[in-house]
C-alpha atoms as a PDB file:
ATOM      1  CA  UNK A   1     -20.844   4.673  26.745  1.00  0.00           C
ATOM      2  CA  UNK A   2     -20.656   1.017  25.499  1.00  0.00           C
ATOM      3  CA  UNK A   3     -18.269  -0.432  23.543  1.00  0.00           C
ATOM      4  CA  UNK A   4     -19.940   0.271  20.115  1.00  0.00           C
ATOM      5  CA  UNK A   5     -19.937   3.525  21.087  1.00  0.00           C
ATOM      6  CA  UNK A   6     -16.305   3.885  21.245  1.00  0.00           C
ATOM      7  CA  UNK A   7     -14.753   5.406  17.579  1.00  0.00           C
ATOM      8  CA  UNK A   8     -12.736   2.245  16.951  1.00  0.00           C
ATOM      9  CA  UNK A   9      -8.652   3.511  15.791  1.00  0.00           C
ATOM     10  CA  UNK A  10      -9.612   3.956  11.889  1.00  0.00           C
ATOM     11  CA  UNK A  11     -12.452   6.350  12.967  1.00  0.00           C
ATOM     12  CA  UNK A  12      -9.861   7.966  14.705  1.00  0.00           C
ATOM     13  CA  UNK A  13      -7.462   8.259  11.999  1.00  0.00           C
ATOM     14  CA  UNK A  14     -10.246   9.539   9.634  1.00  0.00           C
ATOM     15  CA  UNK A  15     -11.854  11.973  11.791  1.00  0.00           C
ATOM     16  CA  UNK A  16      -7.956  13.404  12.237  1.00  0.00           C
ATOM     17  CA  UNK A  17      -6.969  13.411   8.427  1.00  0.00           C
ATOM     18  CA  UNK A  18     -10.115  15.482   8.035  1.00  0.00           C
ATOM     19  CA  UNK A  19      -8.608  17.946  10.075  1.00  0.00           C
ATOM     20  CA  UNK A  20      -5.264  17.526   8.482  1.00  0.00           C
ATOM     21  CA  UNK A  21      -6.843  18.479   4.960  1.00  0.00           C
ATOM     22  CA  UNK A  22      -8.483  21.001   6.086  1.00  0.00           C
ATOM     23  CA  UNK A  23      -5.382  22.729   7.813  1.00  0.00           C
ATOM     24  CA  UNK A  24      -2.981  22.212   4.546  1.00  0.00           C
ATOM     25  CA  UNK A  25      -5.771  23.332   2.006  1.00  0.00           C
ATOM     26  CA  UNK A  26      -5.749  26.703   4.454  1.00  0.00           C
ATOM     27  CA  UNK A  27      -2.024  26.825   4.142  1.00  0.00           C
ATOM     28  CA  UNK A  28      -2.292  26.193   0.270  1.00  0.00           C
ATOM     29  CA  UNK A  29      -5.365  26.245  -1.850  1.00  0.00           C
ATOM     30  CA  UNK A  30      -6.532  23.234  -3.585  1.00  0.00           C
ATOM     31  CA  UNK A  31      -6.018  25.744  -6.969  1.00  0.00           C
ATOM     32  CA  UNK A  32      -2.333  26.305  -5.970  1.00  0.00           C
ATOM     33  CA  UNK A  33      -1.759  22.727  -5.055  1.00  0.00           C
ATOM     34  CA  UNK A  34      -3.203  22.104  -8.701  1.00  0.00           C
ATOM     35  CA  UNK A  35      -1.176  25.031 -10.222  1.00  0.00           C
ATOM     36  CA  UNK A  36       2.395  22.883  -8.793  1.00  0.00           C
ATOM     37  CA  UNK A  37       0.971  19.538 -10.106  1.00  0.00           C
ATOM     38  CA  UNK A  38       0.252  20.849 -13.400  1.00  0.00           C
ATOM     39  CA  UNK A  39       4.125  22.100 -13.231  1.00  0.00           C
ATOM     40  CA  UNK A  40       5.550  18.740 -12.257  1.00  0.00           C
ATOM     41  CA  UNK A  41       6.371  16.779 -15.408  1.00  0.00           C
ATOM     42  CA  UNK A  42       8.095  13.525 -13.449  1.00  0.00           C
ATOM     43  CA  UNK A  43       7.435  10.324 -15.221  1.00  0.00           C
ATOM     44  CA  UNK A  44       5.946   7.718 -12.453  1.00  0.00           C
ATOM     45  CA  UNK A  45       7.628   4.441 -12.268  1.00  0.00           C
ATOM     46  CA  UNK A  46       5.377   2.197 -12.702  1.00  0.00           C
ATOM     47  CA  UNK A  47       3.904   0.477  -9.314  1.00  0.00           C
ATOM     48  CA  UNK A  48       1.756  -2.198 -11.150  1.00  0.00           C
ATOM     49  CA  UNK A  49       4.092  -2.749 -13.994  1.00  0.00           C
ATOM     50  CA  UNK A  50       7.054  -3.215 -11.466  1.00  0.00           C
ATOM     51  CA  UNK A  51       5.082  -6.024  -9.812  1.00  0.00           C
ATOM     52  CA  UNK A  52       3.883  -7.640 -13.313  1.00  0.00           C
ATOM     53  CA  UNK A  53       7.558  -7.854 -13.881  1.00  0.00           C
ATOM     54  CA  UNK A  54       8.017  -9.849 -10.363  1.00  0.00           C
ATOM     55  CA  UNK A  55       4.946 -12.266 -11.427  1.00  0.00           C
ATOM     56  CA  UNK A  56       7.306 -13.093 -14.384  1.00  0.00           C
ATOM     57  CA  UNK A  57      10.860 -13.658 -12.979  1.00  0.00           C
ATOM     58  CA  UNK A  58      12.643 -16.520 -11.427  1.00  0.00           C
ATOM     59  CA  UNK A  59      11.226 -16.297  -7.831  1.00  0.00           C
ATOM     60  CA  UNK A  60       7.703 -15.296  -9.128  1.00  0.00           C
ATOM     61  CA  UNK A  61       7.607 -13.444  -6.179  1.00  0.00           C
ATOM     62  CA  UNK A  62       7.174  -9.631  -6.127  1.00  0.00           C
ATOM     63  CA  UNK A  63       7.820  -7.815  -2.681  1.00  0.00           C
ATOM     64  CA  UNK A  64       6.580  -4.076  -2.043  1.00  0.00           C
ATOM     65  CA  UNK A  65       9.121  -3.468   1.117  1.00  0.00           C
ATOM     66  CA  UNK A  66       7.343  -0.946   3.847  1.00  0.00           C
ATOM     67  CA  UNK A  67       9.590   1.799   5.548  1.00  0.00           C
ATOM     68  CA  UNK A  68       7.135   2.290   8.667  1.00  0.00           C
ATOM     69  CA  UNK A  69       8.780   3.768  11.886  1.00  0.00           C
ATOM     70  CA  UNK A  70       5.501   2.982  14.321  1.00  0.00           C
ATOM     71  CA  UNK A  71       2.040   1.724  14.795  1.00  0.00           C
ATOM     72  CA  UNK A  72      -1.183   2.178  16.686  1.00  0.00           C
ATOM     73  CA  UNK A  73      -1.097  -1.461  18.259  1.00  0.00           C
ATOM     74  CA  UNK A  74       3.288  -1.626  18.651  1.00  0.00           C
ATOM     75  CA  UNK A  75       3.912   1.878  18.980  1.00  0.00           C
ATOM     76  CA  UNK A  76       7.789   2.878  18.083  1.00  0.00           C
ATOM     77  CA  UNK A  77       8.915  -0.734  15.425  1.00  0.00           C
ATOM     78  CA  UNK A  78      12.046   0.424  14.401  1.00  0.00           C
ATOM     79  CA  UNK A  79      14.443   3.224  16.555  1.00  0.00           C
ATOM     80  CA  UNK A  80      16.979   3.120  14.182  1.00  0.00           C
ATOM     81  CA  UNK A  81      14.812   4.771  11.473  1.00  0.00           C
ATOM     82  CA  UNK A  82      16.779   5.614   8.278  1.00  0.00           C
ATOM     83  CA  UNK A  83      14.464   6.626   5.416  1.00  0.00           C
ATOM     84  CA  UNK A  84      16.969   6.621   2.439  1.00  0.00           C
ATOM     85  CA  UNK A  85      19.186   4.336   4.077  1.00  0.00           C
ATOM     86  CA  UNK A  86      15.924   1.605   4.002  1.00  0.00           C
ATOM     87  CA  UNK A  87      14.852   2.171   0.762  1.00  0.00           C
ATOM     88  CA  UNK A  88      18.883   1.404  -1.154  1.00  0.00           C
ATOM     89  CA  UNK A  89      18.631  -1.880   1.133  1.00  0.00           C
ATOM     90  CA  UNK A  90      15.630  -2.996  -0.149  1.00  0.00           C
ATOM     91  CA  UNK A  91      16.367  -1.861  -3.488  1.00  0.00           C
ATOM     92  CA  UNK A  92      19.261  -3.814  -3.438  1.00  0.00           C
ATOM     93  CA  UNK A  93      17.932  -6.973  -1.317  1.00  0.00           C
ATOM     94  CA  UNK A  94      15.335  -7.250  -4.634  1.00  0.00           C
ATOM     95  CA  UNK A  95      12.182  -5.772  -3.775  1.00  0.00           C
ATOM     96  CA  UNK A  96      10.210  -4.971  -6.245  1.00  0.00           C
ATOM     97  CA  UNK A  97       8.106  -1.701  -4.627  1.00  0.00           C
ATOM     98  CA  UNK A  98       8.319   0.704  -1.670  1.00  0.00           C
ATOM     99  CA  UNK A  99       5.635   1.226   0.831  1.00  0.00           C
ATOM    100  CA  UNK A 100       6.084   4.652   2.958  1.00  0.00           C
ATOM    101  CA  UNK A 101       4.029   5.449   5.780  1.00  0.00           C
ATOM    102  CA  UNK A 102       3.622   9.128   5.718  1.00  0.00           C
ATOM    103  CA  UNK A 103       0.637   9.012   8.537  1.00  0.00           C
ATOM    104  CA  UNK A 104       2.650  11.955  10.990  1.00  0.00           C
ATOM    105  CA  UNK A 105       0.190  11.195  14.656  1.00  0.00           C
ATOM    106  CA  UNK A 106      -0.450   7.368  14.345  1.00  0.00           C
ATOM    107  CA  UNK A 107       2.545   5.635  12.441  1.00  0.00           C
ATOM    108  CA  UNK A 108       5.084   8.882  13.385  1.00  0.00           C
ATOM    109  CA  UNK A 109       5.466   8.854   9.768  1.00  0.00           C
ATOM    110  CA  UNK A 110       6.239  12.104   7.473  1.00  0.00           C
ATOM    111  CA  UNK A 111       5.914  13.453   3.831  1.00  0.00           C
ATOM    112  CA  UNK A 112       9.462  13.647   3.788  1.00  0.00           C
ATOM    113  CA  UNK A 113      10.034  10.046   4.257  1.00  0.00           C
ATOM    114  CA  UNK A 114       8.553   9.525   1.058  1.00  0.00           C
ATOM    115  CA  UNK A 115      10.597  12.185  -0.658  1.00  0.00           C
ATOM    116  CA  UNK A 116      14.170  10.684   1.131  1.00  0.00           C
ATOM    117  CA  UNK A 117      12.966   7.405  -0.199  1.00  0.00           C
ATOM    118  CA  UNK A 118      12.172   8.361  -4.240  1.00  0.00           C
ATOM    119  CA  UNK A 119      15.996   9.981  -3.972  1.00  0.00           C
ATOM    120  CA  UNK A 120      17.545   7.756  -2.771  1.00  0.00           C
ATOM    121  CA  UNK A 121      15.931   4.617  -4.705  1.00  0.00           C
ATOM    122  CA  UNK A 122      14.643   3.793  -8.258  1.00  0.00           C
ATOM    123  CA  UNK A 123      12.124   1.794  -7.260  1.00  0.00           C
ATOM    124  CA  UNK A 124       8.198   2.910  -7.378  1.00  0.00           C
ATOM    125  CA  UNK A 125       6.887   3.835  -4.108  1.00  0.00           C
ATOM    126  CA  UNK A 126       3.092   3.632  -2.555  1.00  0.00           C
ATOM    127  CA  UNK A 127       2.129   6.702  -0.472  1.00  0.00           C
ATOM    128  CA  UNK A 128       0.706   4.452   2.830  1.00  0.00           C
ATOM    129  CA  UNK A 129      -1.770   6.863   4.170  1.00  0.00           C
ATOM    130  CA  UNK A 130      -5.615   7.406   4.765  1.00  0.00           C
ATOM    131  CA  UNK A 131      -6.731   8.964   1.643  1.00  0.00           C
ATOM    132  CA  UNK A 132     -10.058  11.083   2.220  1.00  0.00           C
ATOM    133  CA  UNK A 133      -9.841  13.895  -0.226  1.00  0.00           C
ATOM    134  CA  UNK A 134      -8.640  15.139  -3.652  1.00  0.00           C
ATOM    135  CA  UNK A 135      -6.227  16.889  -1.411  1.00  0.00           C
ATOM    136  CA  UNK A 136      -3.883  14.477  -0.985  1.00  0.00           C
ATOM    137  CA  UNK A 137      -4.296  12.979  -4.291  1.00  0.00           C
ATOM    138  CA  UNK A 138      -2.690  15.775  -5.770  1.00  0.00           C
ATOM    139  CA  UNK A 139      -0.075  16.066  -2.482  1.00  0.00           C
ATOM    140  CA  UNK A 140       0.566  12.398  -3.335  1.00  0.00           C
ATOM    141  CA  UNK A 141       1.727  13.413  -6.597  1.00  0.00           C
ATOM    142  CA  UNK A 142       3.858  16.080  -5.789  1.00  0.00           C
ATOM    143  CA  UNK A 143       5.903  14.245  -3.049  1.00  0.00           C
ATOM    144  CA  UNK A 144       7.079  11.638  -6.026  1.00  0.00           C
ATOM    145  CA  UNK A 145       5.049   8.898  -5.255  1.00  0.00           C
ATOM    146  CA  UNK A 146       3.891   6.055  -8.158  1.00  0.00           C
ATOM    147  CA  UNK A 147       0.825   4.468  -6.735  1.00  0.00           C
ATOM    148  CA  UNK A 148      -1.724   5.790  -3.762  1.00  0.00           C
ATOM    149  CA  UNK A 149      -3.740   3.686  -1.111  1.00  0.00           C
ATOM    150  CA  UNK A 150      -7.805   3.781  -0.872  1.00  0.00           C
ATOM    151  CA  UNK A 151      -8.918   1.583   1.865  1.00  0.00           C
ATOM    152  CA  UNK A 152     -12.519   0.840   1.083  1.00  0.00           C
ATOM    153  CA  UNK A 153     -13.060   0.848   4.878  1.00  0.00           C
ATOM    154  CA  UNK A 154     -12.416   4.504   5.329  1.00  0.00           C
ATOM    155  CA  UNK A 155     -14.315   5.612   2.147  1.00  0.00           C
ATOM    156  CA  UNK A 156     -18.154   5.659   0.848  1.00  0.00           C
ATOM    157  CA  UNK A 157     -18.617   4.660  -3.100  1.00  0.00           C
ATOM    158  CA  UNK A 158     -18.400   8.251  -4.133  1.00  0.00           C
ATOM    159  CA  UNK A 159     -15.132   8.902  -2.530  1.00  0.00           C
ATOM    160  CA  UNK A 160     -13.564   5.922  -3.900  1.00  0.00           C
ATOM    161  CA  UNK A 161     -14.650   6.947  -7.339  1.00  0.00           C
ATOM    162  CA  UNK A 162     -13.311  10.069  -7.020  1.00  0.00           C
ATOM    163  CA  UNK A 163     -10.202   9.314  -5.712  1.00  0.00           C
ATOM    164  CA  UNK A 164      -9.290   6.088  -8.170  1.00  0.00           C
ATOM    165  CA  UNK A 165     -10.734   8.100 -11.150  1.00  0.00           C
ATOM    166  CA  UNK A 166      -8.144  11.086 -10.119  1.00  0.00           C
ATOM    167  CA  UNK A 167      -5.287   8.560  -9.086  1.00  0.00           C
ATOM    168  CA  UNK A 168      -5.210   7.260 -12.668  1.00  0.00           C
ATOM    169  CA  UNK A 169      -5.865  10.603 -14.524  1.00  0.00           C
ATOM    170  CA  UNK A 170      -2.361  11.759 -12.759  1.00  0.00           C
ATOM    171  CA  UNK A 171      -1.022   8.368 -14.108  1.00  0.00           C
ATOM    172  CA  UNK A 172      -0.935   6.796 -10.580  1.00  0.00           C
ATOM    173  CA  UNK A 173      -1.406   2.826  -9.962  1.00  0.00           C
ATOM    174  CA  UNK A 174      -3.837   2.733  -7.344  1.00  0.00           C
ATOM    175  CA  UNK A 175      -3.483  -0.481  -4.664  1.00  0.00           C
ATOM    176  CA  UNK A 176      -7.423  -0.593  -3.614  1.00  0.00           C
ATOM    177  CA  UNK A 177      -7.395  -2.437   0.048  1.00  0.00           C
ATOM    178  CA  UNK A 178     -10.083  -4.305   1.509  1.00  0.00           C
ATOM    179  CA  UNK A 179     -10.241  -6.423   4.485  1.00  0.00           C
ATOM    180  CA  UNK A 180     -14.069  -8.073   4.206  1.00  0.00           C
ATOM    181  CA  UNK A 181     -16.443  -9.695   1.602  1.00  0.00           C
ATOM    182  CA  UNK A 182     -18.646  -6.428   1.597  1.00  0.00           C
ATOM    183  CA  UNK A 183     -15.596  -4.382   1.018  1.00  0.00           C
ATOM    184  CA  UNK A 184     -14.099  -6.440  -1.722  1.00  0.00           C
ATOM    185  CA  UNK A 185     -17.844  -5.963  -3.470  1.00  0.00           C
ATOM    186  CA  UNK A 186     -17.601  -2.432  -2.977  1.00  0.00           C
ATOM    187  CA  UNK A 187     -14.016  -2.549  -4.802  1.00  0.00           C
ATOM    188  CA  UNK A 188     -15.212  -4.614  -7.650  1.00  0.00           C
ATOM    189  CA  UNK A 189     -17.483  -1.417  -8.540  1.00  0.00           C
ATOM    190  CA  UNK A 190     -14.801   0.812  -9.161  1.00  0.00           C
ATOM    191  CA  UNK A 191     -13.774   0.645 -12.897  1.00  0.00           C
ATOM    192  CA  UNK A 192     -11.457  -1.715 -14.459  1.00  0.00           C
ATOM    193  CA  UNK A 193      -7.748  -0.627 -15.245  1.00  0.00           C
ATOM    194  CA  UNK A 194      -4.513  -1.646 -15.468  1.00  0.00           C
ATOM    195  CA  UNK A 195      -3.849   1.037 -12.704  1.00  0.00           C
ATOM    196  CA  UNK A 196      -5.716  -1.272 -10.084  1.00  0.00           C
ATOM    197  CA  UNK A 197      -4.157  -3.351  -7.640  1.00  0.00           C
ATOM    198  CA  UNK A 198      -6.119  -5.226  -5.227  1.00  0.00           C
ATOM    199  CA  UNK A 199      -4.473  -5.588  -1.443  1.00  0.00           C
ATOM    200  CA  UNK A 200      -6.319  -8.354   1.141  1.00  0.00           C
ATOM    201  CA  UNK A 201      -5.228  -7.163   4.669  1.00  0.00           C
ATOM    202  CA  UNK A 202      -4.983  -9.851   6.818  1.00  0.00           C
ATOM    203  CA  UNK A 203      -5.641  -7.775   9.696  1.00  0.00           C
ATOM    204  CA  UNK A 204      -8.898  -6.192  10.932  1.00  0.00           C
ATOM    205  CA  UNK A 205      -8.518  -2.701  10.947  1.00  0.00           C
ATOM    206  CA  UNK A 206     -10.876  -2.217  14.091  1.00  0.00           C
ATOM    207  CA  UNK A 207      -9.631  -5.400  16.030  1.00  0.00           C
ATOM    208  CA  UNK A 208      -6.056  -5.594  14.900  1.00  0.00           C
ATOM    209  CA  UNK A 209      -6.683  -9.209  14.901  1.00  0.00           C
ATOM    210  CA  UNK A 210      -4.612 -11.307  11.472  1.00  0.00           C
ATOM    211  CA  UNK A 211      -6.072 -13.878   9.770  1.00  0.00           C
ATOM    212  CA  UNK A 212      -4.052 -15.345   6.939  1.00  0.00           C
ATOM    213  CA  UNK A 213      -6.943 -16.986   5.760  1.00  0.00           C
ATOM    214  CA  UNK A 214      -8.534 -13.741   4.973  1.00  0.00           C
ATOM    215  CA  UNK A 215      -6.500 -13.712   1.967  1.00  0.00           C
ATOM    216  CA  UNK A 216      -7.356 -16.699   0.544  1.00  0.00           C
ATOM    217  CA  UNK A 217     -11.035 -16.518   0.862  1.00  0.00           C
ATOM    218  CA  UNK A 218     -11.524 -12.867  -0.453  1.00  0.00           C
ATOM    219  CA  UNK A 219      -8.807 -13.900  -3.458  1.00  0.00           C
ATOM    220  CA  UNK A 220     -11.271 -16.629  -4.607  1.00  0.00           C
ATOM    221  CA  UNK A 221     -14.462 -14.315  -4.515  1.00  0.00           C
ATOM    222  CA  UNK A 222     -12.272 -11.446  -6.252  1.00  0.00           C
ATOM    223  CA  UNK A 223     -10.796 -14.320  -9.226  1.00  0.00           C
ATOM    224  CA  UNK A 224     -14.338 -14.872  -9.913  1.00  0.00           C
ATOM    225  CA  UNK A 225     -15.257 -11.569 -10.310  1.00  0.00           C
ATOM    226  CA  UNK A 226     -13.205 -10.131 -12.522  1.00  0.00           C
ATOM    227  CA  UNK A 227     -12.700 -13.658 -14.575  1.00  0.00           C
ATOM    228  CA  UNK A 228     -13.775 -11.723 -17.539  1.00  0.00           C
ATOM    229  CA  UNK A 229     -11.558  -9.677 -17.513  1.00  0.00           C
ATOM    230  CA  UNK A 230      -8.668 -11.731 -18.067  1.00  0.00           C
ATOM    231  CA  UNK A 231      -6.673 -12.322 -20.466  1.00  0.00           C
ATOM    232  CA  UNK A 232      -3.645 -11.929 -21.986  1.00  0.00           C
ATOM    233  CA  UNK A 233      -3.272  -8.194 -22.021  1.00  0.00           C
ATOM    234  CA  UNK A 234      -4.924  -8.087 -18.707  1.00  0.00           C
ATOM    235  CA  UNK A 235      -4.359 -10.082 -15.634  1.00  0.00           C
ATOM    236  CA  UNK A 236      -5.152  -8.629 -11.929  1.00  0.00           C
ATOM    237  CA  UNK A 237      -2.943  -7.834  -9.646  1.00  0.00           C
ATOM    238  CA  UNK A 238      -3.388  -9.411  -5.951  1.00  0.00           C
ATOM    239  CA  UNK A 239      -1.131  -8.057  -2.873  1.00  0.00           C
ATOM    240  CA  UNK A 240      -1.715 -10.060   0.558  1.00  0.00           C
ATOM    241  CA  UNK A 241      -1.016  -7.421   3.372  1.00  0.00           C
ATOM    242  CA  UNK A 242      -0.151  -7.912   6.968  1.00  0.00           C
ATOM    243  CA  UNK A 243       0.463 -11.475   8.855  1.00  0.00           C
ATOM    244  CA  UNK A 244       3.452 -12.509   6.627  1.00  0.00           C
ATOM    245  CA  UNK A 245       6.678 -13.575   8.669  1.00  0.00           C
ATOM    246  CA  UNK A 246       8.202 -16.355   7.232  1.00  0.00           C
ATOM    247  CA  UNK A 247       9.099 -18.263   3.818  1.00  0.00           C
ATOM    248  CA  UNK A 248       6.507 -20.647   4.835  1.00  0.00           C
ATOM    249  CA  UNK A 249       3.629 -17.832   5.045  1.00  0.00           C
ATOM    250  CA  UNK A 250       4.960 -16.737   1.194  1.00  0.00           C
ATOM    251  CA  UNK A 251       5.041 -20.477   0.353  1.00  0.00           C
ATOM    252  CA  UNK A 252       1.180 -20.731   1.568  1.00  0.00           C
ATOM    253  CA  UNK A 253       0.175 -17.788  -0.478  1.00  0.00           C
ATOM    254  CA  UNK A 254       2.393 -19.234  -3.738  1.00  0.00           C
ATOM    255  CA  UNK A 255       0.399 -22.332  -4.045  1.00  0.00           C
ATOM    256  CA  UNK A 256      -2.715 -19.958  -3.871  1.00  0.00           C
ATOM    257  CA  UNK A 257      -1.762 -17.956  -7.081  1.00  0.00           C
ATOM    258  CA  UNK A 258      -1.013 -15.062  -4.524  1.00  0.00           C
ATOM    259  CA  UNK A 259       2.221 -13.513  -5.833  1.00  0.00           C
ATOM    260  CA  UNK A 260       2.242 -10.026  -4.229  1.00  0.00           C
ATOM    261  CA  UNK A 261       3.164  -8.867  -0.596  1.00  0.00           C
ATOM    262  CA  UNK A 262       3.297  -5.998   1.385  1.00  0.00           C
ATOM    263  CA  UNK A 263       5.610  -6.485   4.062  1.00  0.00           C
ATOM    264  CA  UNK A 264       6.386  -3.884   6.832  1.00  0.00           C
ATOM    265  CA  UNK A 265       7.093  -4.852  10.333  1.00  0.00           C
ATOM    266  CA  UNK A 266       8.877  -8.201  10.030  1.00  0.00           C
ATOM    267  CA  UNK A 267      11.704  -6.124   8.165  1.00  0.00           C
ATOM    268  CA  UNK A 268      11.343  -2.978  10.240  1.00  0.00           C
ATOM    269  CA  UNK A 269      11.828  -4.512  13.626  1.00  0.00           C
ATOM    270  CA  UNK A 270      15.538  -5.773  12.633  1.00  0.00           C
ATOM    271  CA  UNK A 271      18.400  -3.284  12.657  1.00  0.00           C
ATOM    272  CA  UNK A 272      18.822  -3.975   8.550  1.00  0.00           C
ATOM    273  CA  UNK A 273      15.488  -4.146   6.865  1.00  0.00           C
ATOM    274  CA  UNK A 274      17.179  -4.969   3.868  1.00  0.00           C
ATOM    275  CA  UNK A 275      19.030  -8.513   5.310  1.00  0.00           C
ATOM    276  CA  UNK A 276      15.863  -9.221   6.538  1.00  0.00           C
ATOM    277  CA  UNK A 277      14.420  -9.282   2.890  1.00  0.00           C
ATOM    278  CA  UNK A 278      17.204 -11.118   1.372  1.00  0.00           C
ATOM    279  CA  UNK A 279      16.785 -13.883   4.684  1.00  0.00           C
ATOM    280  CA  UNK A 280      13.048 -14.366   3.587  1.00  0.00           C
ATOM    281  CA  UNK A 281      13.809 -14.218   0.109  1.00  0.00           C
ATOM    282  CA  UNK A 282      16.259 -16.946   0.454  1.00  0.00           C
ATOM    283  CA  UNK A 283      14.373 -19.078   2.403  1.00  0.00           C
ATOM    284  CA  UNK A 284      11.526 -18.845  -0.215  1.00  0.00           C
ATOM    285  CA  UNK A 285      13.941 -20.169  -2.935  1.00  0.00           C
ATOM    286  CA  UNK A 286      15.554 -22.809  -0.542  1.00  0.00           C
ATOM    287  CA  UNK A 287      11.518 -24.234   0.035  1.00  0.00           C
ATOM    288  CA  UNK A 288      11.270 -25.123  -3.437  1.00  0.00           C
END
């Protein structure tokens, strides 16, 4: 077997949440799942909207704070893990989103992370999982959260179509990730909507290699490409994923008209995630 040969960790992941679906849809029909989405009346709480608010304020700095427990490349991040407890620090150290990892055999993450978090906080929360299937659309829903994750790597066109175009019908922001130019152009076919949020990860989802730079190439190509579509009613939303550790990192992506972060392990490996926040936060107002 050469190397190319070996699934790299996101084939992995895929070829596993294929199973997963296909296990829960056999414990509960895709009808019944319907049926108790239909039945759920819960206003969402606005993922996009939260971070157009962030664009505007003093910092101009909007901060979707990840509760993440482990990872393929670190393994166990924080062993202190307190769902609930996580998402009332944040809240109150001034982020402006939650991220939860719900992934159960990679990230050791679990639907009812989400739900501990959307109790215990206001704030609007991003399912962080590998979204294959209608399935978990709908499951996305029901667990409370605001906004769901397609990662263009893990998806063909007609998935992603599917997916976004069922996101926003359930009144979902959808945060649309891409990690390479031919991804980004895949992105930019999906239809235009307030809903959409476009994340740069920094980090190669094969390699696990970060590149801050990735961010500020891609965020060029993507300005460009949507260009007509802006205005004063409309103006897209750019997160920068993975690589960020420090005021200076935030301070880099500032002066690039990148206002939007998702930030998971720098908080999660401290014992308070939410002093951690306020620390960067502080620093980013003290570079001024």
């Amino acid at each position: 077997m050469t190397h190319s040969d070996i699934p790299s960790v996101l084939q992995r992941i895929v070829a596993t949440k294929v199973e997963e679906v296909k296990t829960a849809r056999e414990a509960l029909s895709l009808t019944e799942l319907q049926a108790q989405v239909a039945a759920d009346t819960r206003p969402r709480r606005g993922f996009a909207q939260a971070l157009r608010a962030a664009s505007t304020s003093e910092s101009g700095v909007g901060i979707i704070a990840e509760i993440k427990k482990a990872s393929p490349s670190k393994g166990i991040i924080n062993h202190n893990f307190a769902p609930a407890l996580f998402a009332q620090q944040y809240e109150q150290a001034g982020a402006s989103c939650l991220s939860i990892l719900t992934d159960r055999d990679y990230f050791q993450g679990h639907d009812s992370y989400l739900i501990a978090a959307a109790n215990a906080a206001s704030l609007p929360i991003l399912r962080k999982d590998f979204m294959i299937d209608v399935y978990q659309i709908y499951q996305s829903y029901l667990m409370g959260a605001d906004c769901i994750l397609l990662i263009m790597a893990c998806l063909d066109d007609a998935q992603a179509y599917e997916l976004h175009a069922l996101g926003i019908e359930l009144g979902m922001d959808v945060l649309i990730e891409v990690h390479t130019k031919v991804e980004l152009e895949r992105a930019l076919k999906l239809p235009r909507s307030a809903h959409n949020i476009y994340g740069i990860n920094n980090r190669d989802l094969n390699t696990f290699d970060v590149d801050l730079q990735t961010t500020l190439d891609l965020k060029n190509i993507l300005i460009d490409a949507l260009a007509a579509d802006i205005d004063s009613t409309y103006k897209p939303l750019i997160v920068t994923e993975s690589g960020i550790h420090s005021s200076t990192d935030i301070r880099l992506m500032l002066d690039n008209n990148i206002q939007h972060f998702l930030i998971g392990e720098q908080f999660m490996k401290t014992d308070h995630p939410g002093q951690a926040l306020q620390s960067l936060l502080a620093g980013v107002a003290t570079d001024e």
